[in-house]
N, C-alpha and C. Protein backbone atom coordinates (compact mmCIF):
# COMPACT_ATOMS: atom_id res chain seq x y z
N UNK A 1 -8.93 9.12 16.35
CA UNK A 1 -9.70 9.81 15.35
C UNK A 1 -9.22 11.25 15.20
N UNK A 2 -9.10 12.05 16.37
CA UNK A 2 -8.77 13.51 16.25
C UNK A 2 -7.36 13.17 15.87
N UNK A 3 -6.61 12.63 16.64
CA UNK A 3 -5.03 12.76 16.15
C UNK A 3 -4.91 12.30 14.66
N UNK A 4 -5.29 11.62 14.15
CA UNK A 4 -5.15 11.89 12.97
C UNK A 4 -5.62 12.84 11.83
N UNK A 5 -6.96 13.66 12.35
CA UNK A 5 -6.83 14.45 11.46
C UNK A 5 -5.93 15.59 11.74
N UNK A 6 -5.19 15.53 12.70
CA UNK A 6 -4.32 16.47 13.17
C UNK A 6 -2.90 16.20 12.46
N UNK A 7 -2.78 15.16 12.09
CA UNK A 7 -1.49 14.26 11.51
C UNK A 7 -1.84 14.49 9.90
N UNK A 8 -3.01 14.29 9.25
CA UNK A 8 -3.41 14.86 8.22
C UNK A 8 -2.93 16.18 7.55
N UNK A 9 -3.64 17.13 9.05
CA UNK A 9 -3.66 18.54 8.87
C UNK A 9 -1.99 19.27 8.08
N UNK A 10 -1.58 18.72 9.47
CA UNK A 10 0.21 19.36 9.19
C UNK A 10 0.96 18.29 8.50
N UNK A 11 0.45 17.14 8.31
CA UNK A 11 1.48 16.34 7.09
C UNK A 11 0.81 17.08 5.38
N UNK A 12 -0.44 17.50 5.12
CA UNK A 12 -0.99 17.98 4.13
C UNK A 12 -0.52 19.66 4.24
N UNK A 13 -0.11 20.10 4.84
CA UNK A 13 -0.18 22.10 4.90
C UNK A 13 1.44 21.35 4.85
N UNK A 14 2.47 20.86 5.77
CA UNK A 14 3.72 20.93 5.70
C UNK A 14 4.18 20.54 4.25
N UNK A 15 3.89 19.30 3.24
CA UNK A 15 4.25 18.84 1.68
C UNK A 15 3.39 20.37 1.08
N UNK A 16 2.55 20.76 1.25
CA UNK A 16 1.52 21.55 0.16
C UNK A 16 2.97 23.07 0.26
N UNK A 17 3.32 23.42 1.26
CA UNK A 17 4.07 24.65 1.66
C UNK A 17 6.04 24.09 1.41
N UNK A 18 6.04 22.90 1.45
CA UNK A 18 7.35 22.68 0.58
C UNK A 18 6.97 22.28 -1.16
N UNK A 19 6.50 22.07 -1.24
CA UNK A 19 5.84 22.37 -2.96
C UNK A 19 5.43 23.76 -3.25
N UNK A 20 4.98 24.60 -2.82
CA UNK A 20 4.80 25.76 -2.87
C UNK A 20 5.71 26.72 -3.10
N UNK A 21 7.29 25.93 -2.01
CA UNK A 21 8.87 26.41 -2.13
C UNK A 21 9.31 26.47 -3.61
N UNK A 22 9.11 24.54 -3.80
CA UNK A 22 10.04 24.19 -4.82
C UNK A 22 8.94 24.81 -6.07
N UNK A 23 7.84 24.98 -6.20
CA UNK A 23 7.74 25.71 -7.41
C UNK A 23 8.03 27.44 -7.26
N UNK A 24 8.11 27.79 -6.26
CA UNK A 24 9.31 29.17 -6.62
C UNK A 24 10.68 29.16 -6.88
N UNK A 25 11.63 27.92 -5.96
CA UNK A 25 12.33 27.71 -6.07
C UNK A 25 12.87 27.11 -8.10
N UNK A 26 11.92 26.85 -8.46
CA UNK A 26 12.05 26.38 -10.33
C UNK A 26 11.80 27.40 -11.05
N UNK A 27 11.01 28.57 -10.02
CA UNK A 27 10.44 29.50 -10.82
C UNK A 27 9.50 29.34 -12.01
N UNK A 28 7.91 28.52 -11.12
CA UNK A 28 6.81 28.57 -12.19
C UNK A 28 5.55 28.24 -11.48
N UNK A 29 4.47 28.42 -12.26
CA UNK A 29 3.31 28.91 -11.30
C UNK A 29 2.55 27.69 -11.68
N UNK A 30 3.11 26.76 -12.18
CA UNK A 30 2.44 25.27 -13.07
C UNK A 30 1.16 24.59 -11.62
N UNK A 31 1.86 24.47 -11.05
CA UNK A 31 0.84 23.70 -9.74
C UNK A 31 -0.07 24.40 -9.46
N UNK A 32 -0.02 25.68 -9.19
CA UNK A 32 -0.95 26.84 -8.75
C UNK A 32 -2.17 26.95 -9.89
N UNK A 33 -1.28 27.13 -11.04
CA UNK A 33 -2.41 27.78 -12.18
C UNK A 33 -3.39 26.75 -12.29
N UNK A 34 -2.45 25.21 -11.55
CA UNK A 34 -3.48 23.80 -12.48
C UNK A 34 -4.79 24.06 -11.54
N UNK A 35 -3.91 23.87 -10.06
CA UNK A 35 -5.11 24.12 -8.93
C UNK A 35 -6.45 24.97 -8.88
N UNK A 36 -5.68 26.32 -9.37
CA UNK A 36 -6.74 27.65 -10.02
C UNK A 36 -8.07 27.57 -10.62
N UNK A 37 -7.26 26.56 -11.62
CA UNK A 37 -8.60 26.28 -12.55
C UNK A 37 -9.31 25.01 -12.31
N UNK A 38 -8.69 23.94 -11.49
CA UNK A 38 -9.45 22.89 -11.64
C UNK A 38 -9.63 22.59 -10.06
N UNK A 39 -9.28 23.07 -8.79
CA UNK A 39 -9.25 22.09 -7.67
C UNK A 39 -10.92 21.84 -6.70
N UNK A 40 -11.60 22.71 -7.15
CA UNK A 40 -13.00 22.48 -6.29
C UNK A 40 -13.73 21.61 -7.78
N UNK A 41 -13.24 21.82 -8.88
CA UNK A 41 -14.33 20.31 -9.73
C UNK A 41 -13.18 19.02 -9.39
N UNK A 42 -11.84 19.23 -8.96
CA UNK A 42 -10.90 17.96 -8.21
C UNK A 42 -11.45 17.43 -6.59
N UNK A 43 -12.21 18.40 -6.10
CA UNK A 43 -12.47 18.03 -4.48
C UNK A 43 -14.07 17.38 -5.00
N UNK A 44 -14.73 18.18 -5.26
CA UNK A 44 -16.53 17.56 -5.95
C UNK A 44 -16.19 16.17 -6.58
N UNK A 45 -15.15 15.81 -7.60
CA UNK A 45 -15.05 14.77 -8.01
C UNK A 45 -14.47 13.27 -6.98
N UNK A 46 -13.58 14.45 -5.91
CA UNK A 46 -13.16 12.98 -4.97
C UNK A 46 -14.06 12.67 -4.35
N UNK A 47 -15.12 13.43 -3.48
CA UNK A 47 -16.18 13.27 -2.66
C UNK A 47 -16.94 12.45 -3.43
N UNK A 48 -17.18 12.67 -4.96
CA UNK A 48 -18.09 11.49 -5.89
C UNK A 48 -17.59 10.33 -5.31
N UNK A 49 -16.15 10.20 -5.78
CA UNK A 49 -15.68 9.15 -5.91
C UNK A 49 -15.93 8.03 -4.47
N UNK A 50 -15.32 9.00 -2.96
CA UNK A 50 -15.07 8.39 -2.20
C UNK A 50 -16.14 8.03 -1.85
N UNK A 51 -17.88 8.98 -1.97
CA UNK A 51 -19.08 8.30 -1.81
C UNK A 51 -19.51 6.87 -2.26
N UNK A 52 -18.93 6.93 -3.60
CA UNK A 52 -19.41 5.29 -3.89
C UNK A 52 -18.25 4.34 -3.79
N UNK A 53 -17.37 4.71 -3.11
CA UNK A 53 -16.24 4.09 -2.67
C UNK A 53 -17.05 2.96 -1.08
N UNK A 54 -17.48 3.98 -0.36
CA UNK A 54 -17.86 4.00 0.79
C UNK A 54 -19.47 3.46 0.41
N UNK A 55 -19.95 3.49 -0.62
CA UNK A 55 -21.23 2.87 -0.50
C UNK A 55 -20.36 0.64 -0.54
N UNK A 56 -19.70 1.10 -2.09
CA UNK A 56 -19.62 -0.30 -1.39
C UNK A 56 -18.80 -1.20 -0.12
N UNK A 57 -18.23 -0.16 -0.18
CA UNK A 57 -17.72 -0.80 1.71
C UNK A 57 -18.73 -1.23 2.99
N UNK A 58 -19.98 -0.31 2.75
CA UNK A 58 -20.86 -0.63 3.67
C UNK A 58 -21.47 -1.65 3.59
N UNK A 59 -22.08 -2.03 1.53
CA UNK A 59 -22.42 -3.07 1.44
C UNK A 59 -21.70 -4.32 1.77
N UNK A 60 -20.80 -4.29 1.44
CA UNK A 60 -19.74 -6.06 1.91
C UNK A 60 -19.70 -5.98 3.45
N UNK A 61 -19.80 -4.71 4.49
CA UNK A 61 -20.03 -4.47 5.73
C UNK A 61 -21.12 -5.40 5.97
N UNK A 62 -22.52 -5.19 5.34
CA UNK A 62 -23.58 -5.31 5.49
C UNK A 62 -24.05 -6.88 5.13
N UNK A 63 -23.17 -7.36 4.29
CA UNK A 63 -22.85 -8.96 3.98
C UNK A 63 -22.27 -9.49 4.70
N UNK A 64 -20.91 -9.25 5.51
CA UNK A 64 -20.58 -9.60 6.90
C UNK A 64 -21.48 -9.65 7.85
N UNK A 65 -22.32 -8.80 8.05
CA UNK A 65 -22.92 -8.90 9.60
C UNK A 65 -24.17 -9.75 9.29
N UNK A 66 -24.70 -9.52 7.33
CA UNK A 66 -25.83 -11.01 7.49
C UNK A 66 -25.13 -12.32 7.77
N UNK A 67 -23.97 -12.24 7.52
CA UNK A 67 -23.55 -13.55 7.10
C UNK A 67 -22.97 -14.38 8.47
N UNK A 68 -22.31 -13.33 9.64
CA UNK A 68 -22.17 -13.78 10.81
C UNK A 68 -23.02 -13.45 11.70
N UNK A 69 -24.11 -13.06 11.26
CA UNK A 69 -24.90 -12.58 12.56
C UNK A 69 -24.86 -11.32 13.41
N UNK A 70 -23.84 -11.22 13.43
CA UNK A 70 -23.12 -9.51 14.71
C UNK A 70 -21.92 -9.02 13.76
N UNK A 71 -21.75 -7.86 14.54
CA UNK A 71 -20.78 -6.94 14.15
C UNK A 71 -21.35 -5.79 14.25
N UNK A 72 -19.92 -5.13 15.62
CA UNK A 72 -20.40 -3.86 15.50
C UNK A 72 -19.19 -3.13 15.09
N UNK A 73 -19.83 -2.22 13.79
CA UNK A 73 -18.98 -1.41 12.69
C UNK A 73 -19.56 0.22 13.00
N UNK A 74 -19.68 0.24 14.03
CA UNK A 74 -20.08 1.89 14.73
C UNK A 74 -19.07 2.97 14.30
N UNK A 75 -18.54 2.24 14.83
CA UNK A 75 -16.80 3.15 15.05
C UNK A 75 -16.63 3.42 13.34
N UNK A 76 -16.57 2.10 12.45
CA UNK A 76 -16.23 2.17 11.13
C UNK A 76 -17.43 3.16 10.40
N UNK A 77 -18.65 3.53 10.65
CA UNK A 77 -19.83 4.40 10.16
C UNK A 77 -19.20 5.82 10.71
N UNK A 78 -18.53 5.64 11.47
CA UNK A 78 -18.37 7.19 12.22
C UNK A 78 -16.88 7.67 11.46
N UNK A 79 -16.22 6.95 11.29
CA UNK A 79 -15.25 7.51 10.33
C UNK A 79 -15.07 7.56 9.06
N UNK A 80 -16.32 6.94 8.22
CA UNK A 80 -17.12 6.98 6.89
C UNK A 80 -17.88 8.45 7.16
N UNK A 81 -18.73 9.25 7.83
CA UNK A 81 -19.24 9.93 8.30
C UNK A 81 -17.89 10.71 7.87
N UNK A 82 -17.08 11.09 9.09
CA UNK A 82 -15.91 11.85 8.84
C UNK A 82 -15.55 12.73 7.97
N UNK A 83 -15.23 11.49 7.29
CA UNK A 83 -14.58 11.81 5.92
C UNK A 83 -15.45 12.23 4.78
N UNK A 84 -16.37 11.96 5.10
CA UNK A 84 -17.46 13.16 3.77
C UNK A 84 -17.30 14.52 4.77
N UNK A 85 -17.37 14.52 6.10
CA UNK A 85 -17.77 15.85 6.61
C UNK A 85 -16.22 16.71 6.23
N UNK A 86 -15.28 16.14 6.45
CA UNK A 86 -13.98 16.71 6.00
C UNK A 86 -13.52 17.08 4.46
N UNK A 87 -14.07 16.22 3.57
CA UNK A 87 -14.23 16.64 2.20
C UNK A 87 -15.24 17.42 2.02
N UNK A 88 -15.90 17.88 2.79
CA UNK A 88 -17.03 18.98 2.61
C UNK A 88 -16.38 20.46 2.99
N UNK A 89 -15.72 19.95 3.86
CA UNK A 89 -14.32 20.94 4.30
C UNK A 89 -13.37 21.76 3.85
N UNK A 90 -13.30 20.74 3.30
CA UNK A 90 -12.00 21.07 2.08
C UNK A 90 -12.60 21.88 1.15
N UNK A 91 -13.51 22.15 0.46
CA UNK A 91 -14.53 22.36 -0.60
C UNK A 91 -14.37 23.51 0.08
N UNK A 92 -15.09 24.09 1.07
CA UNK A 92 -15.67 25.21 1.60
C UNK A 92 -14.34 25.69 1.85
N UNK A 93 -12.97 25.29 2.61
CA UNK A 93 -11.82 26.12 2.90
C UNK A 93 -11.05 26.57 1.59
N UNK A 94 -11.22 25.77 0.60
CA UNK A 94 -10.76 25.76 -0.74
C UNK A 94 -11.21 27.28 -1.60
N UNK A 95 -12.74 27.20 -1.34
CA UNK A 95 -13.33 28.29 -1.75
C UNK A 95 -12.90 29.74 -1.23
N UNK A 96 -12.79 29.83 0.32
CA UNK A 96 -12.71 30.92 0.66
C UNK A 96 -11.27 31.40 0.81
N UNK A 97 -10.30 29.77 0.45
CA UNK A 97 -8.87 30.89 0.00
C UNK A 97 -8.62 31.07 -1.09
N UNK A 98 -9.48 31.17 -2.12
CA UNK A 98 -9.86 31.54 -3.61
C UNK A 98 -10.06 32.36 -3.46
N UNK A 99 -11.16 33.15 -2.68
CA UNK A 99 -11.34 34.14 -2.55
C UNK A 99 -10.21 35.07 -1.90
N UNK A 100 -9.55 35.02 -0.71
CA UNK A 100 -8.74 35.39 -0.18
C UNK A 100 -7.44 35.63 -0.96
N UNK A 101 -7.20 34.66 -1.74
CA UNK A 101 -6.10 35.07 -2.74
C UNK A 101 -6.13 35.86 -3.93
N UNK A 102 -7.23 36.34 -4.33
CA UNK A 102 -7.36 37.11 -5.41
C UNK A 102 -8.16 38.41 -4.41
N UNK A 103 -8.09 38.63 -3.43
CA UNK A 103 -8.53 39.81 -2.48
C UNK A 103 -7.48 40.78 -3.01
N UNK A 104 -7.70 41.95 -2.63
CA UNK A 104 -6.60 43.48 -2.53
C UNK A 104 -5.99 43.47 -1.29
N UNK A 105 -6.22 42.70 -0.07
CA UNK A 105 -5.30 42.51 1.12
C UNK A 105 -4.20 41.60 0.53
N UNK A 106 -4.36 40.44 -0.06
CA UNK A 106 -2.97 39.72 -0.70
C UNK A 106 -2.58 40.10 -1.85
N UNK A 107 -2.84 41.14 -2.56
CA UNK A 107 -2.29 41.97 -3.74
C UNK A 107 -1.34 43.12 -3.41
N UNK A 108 -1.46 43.65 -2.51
CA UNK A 108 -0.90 44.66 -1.60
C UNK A 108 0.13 43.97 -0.81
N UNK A 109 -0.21 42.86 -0.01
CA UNK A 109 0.91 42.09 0.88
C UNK A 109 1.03 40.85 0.35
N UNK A 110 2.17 40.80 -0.40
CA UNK A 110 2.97 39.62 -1.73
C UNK A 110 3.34 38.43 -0.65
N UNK A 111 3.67 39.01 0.47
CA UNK A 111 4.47 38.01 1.39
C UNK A 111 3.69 36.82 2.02
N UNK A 112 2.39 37.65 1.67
CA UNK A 112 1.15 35.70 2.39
C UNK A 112 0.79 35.26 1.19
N UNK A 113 1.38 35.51 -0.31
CA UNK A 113 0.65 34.85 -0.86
C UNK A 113 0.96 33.64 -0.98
N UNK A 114 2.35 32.88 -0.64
CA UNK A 114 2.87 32.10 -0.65
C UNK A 114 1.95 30.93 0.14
N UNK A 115 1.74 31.88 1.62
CA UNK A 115 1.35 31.15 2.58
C UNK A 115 -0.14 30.30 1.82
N UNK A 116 -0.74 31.15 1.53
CA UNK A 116 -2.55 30.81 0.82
C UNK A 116 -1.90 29.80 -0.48
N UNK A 117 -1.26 29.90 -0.75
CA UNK A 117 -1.11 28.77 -2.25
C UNK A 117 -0.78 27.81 -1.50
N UNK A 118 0.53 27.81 -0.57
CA UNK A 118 0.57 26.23 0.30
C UNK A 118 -0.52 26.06 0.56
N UNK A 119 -0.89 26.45 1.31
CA UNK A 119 -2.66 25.83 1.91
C UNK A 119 -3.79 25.47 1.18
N UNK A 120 -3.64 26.14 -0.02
CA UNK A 120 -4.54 25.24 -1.31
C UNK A 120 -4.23 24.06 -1.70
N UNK A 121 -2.34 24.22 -1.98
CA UNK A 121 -2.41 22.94 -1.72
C UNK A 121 -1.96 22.09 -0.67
N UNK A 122 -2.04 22.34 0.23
CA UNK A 122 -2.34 21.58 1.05
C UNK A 122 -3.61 20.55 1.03
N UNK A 123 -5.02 21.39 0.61
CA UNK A 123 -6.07 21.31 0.24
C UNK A 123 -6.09 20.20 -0.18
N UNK A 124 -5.34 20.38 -1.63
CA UNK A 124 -5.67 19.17 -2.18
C UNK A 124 -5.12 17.86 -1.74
N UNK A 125 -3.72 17.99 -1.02
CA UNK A 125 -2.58 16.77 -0.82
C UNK A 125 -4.31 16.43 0.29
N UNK A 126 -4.61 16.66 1.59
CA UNK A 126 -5.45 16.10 2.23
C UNK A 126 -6.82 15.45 1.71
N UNK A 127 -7.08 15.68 0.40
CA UNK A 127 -8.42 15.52 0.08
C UNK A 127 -7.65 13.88 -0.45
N UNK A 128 -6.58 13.76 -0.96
CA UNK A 128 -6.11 12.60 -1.76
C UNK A 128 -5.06 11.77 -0.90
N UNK A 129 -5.49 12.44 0.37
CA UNK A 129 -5.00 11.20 1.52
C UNK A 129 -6.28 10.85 2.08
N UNK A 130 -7.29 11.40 1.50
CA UNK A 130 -8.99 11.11 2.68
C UNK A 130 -9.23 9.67 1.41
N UNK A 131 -9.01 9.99 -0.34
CA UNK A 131 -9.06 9.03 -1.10
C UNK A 131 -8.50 7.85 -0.53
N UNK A 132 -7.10 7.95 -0.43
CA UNK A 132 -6.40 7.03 -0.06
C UNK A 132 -6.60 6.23 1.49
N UNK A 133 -7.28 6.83 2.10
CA UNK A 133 -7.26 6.03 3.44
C UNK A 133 -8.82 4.82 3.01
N UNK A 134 -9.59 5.61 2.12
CA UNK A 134 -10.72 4.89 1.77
C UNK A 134 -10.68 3.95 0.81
N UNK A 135 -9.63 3.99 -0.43
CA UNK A 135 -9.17 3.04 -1.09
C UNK A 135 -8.90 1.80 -0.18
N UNK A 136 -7.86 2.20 0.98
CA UNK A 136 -7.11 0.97 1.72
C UNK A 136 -8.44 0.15 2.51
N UNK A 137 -10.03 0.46 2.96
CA UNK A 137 -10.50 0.28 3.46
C UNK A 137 -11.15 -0.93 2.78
N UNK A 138 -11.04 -0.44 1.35
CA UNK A 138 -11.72 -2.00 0.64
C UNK A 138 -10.40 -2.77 0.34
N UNK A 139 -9.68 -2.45 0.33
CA UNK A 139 -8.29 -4.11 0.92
C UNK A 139 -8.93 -4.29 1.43
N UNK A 140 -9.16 -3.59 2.61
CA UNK A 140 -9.35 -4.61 4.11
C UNK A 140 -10.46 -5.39 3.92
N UNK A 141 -11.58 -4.72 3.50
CA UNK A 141 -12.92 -5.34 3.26
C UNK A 141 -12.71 -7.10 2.68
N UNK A 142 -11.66 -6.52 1.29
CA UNK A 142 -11.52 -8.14 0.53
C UNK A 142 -10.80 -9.21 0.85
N UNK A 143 -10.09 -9.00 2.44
CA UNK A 143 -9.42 -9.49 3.27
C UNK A 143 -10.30 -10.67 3.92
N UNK A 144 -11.63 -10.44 3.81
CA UNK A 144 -12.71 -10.70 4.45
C UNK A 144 -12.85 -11.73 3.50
């Protein structure tokens, strides 16, 4: 459980900070400006999403265990749990390097601003691997 959000962490900050390169490297602010304006109604909208993603996973959960009697899906509630608490995360870290990037400490020192735009997006690459791990969860479900 921890190692992966640790595998998350630096696979989402390491792509968000080589995208961060290659749009200096093209010379354009296209990813940034999109992020700017849209990435906390992009994080509110995945958390929608992955909520009723995760509602019906519980239900076909909840059809399994009428249907065989047992099953314990503890472990599977606790990493449903998770992942709203980590997209709640994202939201709140999202915000305060919004703030941080339009501060007079990173207007004055040009050289972190790089760093704070990777990490936004970073932001987002992790919020749309938390989608994606929850997408794969109803495969599994219809496996069933």
């Amino acid at each position: 459980m921890k190692n992966n959000i640790f595998v998350n962490t630096f696979f989402s900050i390491g792509l968000g900070f080589f995208l961060a390169q290659l749009q200096l490297l093209c010379d354009t602010k296209f990813l940034f400006e999109f992020l700017k304006s849209n990435l906390i109604t992009l994080l509110v909208a995945l958390i929608a999403i992955n909520s009723a993603t995760l509602s019906i996973v519980l239900t076909k959960i909840r059809e399994l265990i009428d249907k065989k009697g047992t099953g314990n899906f503890s472990a599977t509630k606790d990493q449903m749990i998770l992942s709203i608490q980590e997209q709640i995360i994202l939201i709140l870290l999202a915000i305060v390097l919004f703030m941080i990037i339009d501060s007079t400490f990173i207007k004055n020192h040009q050289e972190y601003k790089i760093l704070v735009e990777a990490l936004l997006i970073g932001t987002f690459i992790y919020a749309l691997r938390i989608l994606y791990d929850t997408a794969k969860s109803v495969f599994v479900i219809l496996d069933y």
